[in-house]
PDB file of N, CA and C in Angstrom:
ATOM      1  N   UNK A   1      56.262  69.112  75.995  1.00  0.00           N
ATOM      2  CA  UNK A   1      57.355  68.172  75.751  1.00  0.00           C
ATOM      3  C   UNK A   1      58.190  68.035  77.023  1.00  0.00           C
ATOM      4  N   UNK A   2      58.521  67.033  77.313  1.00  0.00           N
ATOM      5  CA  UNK A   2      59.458  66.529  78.598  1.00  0.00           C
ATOM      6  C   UNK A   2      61.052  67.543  78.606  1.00  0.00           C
ATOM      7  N   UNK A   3      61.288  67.888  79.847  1.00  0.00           N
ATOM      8  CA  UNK A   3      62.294  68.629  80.055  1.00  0.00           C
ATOM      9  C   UNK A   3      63.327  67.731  80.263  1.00  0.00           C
ATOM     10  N   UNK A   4      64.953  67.613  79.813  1.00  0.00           N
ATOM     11  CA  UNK A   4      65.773  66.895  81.181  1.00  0.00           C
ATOM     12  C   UNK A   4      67.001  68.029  81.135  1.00  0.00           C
ATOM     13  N   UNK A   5      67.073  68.507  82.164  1.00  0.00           N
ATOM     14  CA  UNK A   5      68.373  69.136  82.497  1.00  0.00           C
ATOM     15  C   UNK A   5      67.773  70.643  81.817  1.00  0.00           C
ATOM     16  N   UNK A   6      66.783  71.124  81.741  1.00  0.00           N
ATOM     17  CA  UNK A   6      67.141  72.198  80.603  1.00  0.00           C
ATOM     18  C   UNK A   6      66.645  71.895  79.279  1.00  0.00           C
ATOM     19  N   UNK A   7      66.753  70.774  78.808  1.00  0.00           N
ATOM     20  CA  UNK A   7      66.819  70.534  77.388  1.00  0.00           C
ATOM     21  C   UNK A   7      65.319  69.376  76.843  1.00  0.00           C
ATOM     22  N   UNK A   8      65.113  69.486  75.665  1.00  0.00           N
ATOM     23  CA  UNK A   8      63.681  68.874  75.617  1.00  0.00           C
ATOM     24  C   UNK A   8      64.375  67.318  75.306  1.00  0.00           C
ATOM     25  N   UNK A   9      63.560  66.381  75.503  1.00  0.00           N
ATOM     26  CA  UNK A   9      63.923  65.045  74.988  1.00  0.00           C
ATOM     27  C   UNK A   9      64.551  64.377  74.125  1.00  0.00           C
ATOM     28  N   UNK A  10      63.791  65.244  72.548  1.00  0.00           N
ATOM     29  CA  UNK A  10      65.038  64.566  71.624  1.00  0.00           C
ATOM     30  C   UNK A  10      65.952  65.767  71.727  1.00  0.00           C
ATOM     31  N   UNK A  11      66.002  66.679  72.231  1.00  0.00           N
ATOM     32  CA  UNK A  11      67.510  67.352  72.261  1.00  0.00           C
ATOM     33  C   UNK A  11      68.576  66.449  72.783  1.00  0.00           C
ATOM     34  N   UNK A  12      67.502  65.648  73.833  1.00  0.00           N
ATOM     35  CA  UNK A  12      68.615  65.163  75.103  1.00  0.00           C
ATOM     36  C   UNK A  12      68.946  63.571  74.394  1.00  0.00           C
ATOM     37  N   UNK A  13      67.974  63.000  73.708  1.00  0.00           N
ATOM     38  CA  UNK A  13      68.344  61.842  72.997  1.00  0.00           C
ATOM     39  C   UNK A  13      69.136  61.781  71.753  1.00  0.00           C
ATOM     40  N   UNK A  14      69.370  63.385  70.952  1.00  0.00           N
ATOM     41  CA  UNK A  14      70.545  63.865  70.194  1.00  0.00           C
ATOM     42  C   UNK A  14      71.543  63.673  70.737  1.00  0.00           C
ATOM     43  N   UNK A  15      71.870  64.320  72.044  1.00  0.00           N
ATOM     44  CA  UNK A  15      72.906  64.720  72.545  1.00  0.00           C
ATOM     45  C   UNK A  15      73.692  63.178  72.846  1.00  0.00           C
ATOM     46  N   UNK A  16      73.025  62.443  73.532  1.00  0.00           N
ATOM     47  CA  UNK A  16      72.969  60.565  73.908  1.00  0.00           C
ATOM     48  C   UNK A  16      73.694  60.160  72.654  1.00  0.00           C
ATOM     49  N   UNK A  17      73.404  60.118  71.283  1.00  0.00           N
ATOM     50  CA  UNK A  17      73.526  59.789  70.370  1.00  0.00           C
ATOM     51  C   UNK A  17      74.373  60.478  69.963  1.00  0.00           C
ATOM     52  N   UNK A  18      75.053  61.511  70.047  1.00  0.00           N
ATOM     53  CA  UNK A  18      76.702  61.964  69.358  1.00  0.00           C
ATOM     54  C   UNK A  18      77.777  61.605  70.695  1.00  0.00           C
ATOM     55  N   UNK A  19      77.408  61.618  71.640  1.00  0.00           N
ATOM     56  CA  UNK A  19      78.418  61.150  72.535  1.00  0.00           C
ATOM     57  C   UNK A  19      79.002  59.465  72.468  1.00  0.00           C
ATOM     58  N   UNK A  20      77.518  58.908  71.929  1.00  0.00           N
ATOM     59  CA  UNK A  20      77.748  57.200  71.880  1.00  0.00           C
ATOM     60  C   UNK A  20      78.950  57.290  70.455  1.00  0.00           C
ATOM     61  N   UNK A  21      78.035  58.045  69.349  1.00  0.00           N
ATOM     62  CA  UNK A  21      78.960  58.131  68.689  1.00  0.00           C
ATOM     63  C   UNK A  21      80.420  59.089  68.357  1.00  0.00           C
ATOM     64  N   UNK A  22      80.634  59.864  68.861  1.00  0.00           N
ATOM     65  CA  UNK A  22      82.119  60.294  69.147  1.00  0.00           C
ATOM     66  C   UNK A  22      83.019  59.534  70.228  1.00  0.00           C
ATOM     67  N   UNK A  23      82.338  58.605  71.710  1.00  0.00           N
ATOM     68  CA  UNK A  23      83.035  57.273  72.000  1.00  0.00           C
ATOM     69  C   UNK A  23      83.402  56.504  70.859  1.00  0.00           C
ATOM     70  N   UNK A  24      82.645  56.185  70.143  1.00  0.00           N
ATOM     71  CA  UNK A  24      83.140  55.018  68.767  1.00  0.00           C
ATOM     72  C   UNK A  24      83.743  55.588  67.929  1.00  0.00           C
ATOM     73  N   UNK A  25      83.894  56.891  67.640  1.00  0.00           N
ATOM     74  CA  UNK A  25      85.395  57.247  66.642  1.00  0.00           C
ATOM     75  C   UNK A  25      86.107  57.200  67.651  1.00  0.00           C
ATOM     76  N   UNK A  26      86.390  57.737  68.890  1.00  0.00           N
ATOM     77  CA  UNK A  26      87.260  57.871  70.076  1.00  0.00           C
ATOM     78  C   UNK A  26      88.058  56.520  69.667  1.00  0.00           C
ATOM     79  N   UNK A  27      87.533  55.517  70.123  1.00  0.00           N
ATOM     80  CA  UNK A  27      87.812  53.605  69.884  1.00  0.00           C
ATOM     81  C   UNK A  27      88.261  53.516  68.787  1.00  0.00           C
ATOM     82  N   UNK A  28      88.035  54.009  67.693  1.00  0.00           N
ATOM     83  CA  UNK A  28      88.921  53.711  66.155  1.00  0.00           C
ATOM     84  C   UNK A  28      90.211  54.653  65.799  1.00  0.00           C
ATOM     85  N   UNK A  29      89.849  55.657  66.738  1.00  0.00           N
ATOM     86  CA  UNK A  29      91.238  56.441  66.460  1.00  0.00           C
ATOM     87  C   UNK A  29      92.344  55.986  67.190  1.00  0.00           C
ATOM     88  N   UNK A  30      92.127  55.489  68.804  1.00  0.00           N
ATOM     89  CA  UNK A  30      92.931  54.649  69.470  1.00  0.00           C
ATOM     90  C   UNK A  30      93.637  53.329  68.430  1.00  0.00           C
ATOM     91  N   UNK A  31      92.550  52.760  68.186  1.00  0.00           N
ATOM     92  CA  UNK A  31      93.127  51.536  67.328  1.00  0.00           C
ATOM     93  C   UNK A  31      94.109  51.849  66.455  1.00  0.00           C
ATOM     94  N   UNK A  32      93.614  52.728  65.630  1.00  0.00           N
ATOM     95  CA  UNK A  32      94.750  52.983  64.314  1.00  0.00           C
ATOM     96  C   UNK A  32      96.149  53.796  64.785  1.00  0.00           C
ATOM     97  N   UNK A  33      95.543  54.051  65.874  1.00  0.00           N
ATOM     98  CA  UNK A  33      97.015  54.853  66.736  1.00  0.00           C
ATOM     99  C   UNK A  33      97.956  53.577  67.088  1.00  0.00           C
ATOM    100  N   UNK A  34      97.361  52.565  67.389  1.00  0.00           N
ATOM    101  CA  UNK A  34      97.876  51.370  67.954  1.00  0.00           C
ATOM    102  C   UNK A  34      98.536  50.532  66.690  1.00  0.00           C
ATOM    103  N   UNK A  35      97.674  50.447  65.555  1.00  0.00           N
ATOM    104  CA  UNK A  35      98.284  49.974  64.512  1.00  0.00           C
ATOM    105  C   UNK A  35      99.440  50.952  63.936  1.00  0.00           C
ATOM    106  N   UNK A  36      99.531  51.873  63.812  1.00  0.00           N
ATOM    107  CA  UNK A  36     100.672  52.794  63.431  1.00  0.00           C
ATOM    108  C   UNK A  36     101.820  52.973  64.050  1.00  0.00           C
ATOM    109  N   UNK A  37     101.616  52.539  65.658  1.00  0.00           N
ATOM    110  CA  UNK A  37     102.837  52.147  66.392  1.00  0.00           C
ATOM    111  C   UNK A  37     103.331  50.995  66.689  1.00  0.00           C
ATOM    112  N   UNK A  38     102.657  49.912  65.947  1.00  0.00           N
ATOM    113  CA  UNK A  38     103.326  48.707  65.514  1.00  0.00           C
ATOM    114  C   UNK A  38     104.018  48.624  64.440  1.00  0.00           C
ATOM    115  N   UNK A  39     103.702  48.977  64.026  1.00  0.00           N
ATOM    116  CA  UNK A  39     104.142  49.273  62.038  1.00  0.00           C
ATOM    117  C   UNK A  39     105.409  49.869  62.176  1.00  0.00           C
ATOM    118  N   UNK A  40     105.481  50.866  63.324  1.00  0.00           N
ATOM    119  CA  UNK A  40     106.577  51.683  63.483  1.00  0.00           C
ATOM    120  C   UNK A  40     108.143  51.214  63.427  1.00  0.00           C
ATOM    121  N   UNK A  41     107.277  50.208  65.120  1.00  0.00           N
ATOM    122  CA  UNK A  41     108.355  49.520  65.507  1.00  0.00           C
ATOM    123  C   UNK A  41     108.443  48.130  64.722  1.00  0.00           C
ATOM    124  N   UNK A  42     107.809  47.785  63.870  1.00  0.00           N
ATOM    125  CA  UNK A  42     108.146  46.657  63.381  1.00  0.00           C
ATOM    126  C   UNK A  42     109.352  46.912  62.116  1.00  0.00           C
ATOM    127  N   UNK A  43     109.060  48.379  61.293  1.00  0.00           N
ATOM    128  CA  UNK A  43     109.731  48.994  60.570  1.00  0.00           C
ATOM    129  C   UNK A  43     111.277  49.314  61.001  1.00  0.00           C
ATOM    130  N   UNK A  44     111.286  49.684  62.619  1.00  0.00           N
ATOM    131  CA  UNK A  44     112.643  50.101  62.934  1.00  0.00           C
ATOM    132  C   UNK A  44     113.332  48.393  63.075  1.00  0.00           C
ATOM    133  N   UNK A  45     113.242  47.772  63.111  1.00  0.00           N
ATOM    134  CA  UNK A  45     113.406  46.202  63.257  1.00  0.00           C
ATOM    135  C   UNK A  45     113.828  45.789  61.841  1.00  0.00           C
ATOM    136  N   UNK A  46     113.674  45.893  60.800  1.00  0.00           N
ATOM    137  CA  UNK A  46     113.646  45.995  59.663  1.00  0.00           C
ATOM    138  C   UNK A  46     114.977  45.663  59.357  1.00  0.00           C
TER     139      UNK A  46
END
């Protein structure tokens, strides 16, 4: 089986695949961080 770094292929195409996906919660947690500090300030406005 193919090596990269140490690690066999689909280790390394696992690894590819939780990073893509922990970037994309990364991106939704930003967002809702962003929506919650609108809300905030739209609330202190109130």
């Amino acid at each position: 089986m193919a090596q990269y770094g140490g690690m066999k292929a689909d280790d390394a195409k696992r690894l590819k695949d939780l990073e893509r996906e922990n970037a994309r919660l990364k991106k939704i947690v930003a967002d809702r961080r962003l929506d919650i500090d609108m809300l905030k300030e739209l609330n202190r406005g109130s």
